[in-house]
Protein backbone atom coordinates (compact mmCIF):
# COMPACT_ATOMS: atom_id res chain seq x y z
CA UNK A 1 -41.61 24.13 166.40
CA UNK A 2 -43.81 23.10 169.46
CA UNK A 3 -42.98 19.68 170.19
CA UNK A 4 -46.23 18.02 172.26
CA UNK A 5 -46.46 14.68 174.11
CA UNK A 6 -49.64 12.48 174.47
CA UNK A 7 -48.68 10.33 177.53
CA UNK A 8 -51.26 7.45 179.07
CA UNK A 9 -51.44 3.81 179.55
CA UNK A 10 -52.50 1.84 176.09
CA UNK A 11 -56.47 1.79 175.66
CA UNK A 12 -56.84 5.52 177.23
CA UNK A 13 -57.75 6.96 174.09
CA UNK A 14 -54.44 8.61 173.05
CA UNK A 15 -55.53 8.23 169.55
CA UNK A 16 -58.27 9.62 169.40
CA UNK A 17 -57.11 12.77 171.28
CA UNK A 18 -54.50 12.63 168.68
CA UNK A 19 -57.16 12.99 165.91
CA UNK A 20 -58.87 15.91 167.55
CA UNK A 21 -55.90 18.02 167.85
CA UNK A 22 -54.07 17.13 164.67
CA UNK A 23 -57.02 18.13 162.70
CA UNK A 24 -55.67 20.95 161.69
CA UNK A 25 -52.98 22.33 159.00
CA UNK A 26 -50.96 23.80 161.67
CA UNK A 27 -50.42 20.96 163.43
CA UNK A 28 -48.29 17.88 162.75
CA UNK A 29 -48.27 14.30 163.65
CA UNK A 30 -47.27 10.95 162.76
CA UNK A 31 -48.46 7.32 163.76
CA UNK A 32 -46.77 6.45 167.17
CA UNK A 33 -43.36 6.90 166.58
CA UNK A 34 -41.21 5.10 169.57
CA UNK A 35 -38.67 7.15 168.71
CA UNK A 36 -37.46 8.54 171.60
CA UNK A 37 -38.05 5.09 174.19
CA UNK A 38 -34.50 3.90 172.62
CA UNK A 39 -33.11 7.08 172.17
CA UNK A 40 -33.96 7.77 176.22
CA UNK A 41 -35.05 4.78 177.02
CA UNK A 42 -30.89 3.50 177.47
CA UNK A 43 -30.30 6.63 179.79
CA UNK A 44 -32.61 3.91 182.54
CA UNK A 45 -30.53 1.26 184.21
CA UNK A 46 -32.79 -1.95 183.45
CA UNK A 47 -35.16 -0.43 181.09
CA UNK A 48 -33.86 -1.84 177.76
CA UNK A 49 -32.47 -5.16 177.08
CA UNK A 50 -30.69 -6.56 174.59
CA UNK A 51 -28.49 -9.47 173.54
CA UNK A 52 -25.02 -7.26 174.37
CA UNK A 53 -25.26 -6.05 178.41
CA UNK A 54 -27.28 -3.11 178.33
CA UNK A 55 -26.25 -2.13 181.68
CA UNK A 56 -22.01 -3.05 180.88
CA UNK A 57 -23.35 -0.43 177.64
CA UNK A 58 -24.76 2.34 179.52
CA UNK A 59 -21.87 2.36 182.29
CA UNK A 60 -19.32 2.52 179.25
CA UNK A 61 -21.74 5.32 177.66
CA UNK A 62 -21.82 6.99 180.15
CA UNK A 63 -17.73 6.87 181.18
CA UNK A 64 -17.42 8.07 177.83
CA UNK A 65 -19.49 11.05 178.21
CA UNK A 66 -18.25 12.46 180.94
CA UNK A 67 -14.36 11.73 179.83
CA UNK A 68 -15.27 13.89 177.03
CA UNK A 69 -18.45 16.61 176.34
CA UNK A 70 -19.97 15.90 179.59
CA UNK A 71 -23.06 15.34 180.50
CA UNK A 72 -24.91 18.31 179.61
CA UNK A 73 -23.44 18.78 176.20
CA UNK A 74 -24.64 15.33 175.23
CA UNK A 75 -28.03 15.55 176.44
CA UNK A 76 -28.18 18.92 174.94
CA UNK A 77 -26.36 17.29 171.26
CA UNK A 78 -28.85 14.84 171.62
CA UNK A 79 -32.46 16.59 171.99
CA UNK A 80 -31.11 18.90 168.82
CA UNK A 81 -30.90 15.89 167.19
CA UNK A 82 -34.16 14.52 167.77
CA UNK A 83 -35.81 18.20 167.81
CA UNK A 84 -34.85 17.89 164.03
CA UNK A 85 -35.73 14.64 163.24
CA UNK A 86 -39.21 16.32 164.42
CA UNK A 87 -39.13 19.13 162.39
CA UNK A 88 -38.07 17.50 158.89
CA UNK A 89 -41.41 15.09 159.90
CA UNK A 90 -43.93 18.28 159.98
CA UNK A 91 -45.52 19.74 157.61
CA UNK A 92 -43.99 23.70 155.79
CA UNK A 93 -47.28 25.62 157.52
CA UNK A 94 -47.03 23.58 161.31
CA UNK A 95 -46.18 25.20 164.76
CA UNK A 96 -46.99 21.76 166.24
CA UNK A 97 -45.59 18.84 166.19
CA UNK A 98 -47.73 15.97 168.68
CA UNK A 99 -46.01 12.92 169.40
CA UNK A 100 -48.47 10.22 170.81
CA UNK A 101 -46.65 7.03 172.09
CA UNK A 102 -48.54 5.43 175.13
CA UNK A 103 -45.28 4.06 176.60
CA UNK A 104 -43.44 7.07 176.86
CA UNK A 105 -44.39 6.60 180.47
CA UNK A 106 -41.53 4.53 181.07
CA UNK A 107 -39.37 8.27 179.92
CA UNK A 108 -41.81 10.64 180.73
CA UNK A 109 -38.90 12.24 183.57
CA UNK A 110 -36.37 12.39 180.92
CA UNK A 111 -38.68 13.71 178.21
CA UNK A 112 -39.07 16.54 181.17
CA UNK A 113 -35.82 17.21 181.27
CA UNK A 114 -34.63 17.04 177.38
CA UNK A 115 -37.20 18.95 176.06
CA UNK A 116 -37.77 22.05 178.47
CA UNK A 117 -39.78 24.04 176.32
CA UNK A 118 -42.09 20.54 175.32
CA UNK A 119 -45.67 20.56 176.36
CA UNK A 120 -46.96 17.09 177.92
CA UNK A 121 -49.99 15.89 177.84
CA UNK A 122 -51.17 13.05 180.50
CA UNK A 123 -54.83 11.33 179.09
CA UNK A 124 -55.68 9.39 182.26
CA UNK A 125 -58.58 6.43 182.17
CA UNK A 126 -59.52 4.42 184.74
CA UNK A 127 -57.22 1.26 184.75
CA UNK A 128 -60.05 -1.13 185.49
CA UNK A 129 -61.57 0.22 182.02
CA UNK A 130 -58.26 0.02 180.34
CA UNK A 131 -57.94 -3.28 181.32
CA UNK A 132 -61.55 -3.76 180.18
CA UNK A 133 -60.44 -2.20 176.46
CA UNK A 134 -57.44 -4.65 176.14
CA UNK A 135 -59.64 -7.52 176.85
CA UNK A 136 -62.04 -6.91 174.03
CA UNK A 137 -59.58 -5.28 171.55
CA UNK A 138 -56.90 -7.77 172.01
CA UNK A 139 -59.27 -10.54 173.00
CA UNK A 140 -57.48 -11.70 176.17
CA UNK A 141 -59.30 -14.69 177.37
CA UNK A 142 -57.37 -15.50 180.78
CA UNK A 143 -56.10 -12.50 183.48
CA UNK A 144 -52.50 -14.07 182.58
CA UNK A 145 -52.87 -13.63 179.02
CA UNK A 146 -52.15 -10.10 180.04
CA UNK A 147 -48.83 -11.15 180.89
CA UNK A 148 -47.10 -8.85 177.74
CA UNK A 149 -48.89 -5.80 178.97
CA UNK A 150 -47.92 -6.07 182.48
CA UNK A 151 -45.51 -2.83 182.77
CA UNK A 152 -48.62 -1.09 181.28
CA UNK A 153 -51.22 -2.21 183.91
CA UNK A 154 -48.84 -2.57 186.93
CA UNK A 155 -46.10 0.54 186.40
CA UNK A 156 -48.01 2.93 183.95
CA UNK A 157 -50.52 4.16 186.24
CA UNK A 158 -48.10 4.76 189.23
CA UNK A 159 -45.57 6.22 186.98
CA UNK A 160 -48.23 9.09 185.37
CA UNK A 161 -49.42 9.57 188.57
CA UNK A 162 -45.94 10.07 190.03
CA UNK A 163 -45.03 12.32 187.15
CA UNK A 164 -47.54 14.67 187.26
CA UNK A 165 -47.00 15.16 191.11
CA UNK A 166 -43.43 16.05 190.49
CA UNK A 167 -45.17 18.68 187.70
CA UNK A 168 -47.67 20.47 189.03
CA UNK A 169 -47.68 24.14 188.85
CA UNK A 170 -45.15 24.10 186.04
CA UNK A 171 -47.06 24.88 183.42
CA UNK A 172 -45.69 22.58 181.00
CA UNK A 173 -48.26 19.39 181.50
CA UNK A 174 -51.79 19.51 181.10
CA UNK A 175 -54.02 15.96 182.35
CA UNK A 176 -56.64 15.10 180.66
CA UNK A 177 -59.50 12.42 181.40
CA UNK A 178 -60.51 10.05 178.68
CA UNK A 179 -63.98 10.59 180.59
CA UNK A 180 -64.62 13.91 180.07
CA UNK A 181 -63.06 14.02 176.53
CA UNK A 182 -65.36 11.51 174.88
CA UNK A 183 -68.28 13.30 176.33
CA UNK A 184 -67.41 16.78 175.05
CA UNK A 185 -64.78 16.75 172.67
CA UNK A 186 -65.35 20.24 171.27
CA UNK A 187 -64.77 22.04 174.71
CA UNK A 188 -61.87 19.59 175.44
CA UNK A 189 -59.98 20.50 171.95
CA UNK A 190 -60.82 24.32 173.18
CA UNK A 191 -59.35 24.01 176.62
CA UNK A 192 -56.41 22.46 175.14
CA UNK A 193 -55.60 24.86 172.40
CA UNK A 194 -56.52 27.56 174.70
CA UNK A 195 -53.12 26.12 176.82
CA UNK A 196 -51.05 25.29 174.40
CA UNK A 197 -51.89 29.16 172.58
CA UNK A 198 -53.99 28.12 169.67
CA UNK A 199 -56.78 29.30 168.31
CA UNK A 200 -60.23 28.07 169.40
CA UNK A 201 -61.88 28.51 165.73
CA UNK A 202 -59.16 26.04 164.72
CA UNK A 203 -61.33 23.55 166.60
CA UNK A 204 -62.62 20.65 164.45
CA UNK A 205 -63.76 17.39 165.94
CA UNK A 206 -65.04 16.09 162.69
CA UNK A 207 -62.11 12.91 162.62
CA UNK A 208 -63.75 10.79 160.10
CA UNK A 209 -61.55 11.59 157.17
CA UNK A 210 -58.52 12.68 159.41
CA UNK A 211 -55.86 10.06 158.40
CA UNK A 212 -52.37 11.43 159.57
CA UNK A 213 -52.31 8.83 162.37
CA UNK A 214 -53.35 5.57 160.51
CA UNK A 215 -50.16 3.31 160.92
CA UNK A 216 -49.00 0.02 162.21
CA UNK A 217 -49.35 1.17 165.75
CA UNK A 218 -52.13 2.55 167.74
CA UNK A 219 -55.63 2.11 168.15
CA UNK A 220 -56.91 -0.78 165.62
CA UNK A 221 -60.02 0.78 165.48
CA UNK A 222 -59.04 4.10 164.51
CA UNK A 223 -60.76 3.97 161.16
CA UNK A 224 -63.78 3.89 162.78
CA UNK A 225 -66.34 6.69 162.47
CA UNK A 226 -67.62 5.64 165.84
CA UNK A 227 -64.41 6.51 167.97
CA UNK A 228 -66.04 8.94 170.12
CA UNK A 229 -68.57 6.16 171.29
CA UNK A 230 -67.39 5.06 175.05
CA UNK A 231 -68.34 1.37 176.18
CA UNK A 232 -67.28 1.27 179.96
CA UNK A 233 -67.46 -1.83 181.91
CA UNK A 234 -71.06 -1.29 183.35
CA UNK A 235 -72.69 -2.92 186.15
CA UNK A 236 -74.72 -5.61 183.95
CA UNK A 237 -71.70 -6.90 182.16
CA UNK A 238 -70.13 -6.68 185.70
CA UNK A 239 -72.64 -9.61 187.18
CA UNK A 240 -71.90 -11.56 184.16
CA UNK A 241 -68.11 -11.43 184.51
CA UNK A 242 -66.41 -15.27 185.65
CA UNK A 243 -65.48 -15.19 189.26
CA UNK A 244 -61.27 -14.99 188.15
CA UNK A 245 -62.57 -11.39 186.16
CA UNK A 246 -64.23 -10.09 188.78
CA UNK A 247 -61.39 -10.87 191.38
CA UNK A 248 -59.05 -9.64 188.98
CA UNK A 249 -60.78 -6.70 188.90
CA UNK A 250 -61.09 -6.05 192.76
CA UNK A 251 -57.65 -7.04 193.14
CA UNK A 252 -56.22 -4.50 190.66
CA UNK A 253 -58.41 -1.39 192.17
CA UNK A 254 -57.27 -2.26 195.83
CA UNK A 255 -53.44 -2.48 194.40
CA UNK A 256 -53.85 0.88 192.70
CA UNK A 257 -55.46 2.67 195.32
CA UNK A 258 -52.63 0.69 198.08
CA UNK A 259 -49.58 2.23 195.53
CA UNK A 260 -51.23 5.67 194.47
CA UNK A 261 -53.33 6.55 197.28
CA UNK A 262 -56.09 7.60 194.72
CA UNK A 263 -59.84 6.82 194.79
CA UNK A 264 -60.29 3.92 192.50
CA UNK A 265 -64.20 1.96 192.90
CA UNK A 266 -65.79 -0.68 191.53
CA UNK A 267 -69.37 -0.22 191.42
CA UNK A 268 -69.17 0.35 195.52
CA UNK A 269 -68.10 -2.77 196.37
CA UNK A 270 -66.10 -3.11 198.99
CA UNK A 271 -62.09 -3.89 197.54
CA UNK A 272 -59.37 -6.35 198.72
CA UNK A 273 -56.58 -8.71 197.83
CA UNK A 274 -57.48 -11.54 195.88
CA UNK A 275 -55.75 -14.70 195.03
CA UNK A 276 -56.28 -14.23 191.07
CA UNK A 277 -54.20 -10.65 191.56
CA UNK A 278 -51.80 -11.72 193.59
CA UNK A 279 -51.19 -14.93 191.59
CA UNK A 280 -51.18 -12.25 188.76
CA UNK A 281 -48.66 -9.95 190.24
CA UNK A 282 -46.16 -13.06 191.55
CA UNK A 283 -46.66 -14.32 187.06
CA UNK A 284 -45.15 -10.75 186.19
CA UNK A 285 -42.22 -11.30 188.23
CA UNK A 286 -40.99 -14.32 186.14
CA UNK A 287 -39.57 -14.10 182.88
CA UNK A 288 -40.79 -16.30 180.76
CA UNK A 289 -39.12 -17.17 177.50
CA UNK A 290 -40.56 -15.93 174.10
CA UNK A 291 -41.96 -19.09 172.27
CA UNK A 292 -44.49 -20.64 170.46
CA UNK A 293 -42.70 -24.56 171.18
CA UNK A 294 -43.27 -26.77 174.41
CA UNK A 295 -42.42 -23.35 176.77
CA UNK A 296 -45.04 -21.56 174.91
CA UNK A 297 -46.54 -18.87 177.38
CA UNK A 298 -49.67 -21.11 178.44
CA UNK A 299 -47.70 -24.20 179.17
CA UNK A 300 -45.28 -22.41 181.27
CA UNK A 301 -48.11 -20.73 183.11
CA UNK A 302 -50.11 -24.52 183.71
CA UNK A 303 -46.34 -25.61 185.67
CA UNK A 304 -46.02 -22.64 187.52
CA UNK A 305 -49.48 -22.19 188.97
CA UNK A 306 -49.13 -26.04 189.73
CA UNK A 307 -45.39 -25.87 191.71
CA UNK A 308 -46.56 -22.68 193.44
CA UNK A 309 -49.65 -24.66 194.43
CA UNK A 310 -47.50 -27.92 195.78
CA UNK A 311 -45.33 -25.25 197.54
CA UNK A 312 -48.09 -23.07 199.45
CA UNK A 313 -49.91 -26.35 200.28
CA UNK A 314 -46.30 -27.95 201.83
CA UNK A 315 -46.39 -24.76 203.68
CA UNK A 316 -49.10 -24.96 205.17
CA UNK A 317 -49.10 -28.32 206.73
């Protein structure tokens, strides 16, 4: 069994890709399955958390592995496991087995490692039109409503971008633009089945009735016949963005192209820090408790923007 990863931020059109190589009998897939981000996911020092201390649990974990298998008997114990979870999910006639969870970014390394013989697929988008998608999908209203998704705009990009650096020229991880996919499916399916040693008259891009990854998770609009259909953030809706969205915007492209040294643009104007980012980025770094009472997200976010206010003006005088 070929075990394949779909890896990209949320909103990249991982499902879709999904559909378009799934859509066939010798392929298998499921609805996003998570399952290895707890699996793996406890292998990263501050990556989980949990009422017991996951960092006391991994130091013990780990103690206990090397005062008895060792380290590479347990990571090998462990991907046979999961390798078989996989294979009693597939189908009798699949070779393929395709795995699409967005946030397998935060494991993407590990994943690496585990699974040598594991093909990885990397669907970038531009972040600006991810963050775009979640707006409208999710309807965020406020650039701090995006507070719950802020390892998936802030860390996603730079992690991808740092992974497939660290893989290039192995042969194992093919990238992918959501671009180029949605306007030529057919030859994208080819290229990829060309790579991963499939047969190109296995391509089908007709999705409609494809239903292996309807589930709880993914893309809410996945049903739709019109998946294929791309609605960028064009110029027009640009000039009729509020003035927080469109420094938001800026903002975000100059921090991506500060932390990845890529080419990110915004419709060639000219990018900077803004105060809506920043005020953004310095939000993320709090943690703010999960209720719907008197410390409900919004609430917290009115006191906080007001004593960091107070403080910066104090400063200043």
């Amino acid at each position: 069994m070929q075990l394949v990863f779909i890896i990209s931020q949320p909103r990249s059109g991982s499902t879709l890709l999904q559909r378009l190589l799934s859509n066939t009998s010798v392929v298998s897939t499921t609805p996003e399955s998570w399952l290895l981000l707890p699996f793996l996911g406890f292998l990263k020092s501050g990556l989980n958390t949990c009422a017991y201390n996951s960092d006391l649990a991994l130091s013990a974990v780990q103690e206990f592995i090397n005062n008895g298998i060792g380290q590479p008997s347990f990571r090998d114990r462990l991907a046979h496991f999961i390798e078989d979870v996989y294979q009693d999910s597939s189908s009798i006639d699949s070779k393929y087995f395709i795995d699409k969870t967005p946030r397998y970014y935060e494991v993407v390394d590990l994943i690496y490692e585990f699974f040598p013989t594991a093909k990885i697929i990397l669907l970038t988008r531009s972040p600006i039109e991810v963050v775009s998608s979640m707006r409208s999908t999710w309807n965020i209203k406020s650039p701090f409503d995006l507070y719950p998704y802020r390892r998936d705009i802030l860390k996603a990009p730079l992690l991808i971008e740092e992974f497939r650096l660290s893989a290039e020229g192995s042969g194992r991880v093919y990238t992918q633009t959501y671009e180029s996919m949605v306007e030529n499916p057919k030859k994208v399916v080819g290229e990829i089945y060309a790579w991963l040693g499939l047969q190109e008259d296995l391509v089908n891009v007709d999705i409609v009735r494809h239903t292996a990854v309807f589930g709880k998770f993914g893309d809410p609009h996945s049903k739709e016949k019109d998946m294929l259909n791309s609605r960028p953030l064009r110029q027009h809706s640009w000039e009729k963005e509020t003035r927080p969205w469109q420094d938001f915007y800026r903002g975000y492209a100059h921090y991506l192209n500060s932390k990845t040294g890529l080419e990110y643009e915004l419709f060639g104007l000219k990018l900077r820090k803004t105060n809506t980012f920043d005020d953004y980025l310095d939000f993320c770094e709090l943690e703010i408790p999960d209720s719907k009472g008197f410390l409900s997200k919004n609430v917290f976010r009115s006191f906080w923007l007001k004593a960091k206010y107070q403080y910066q003006k104090g400063q200043n005088n």
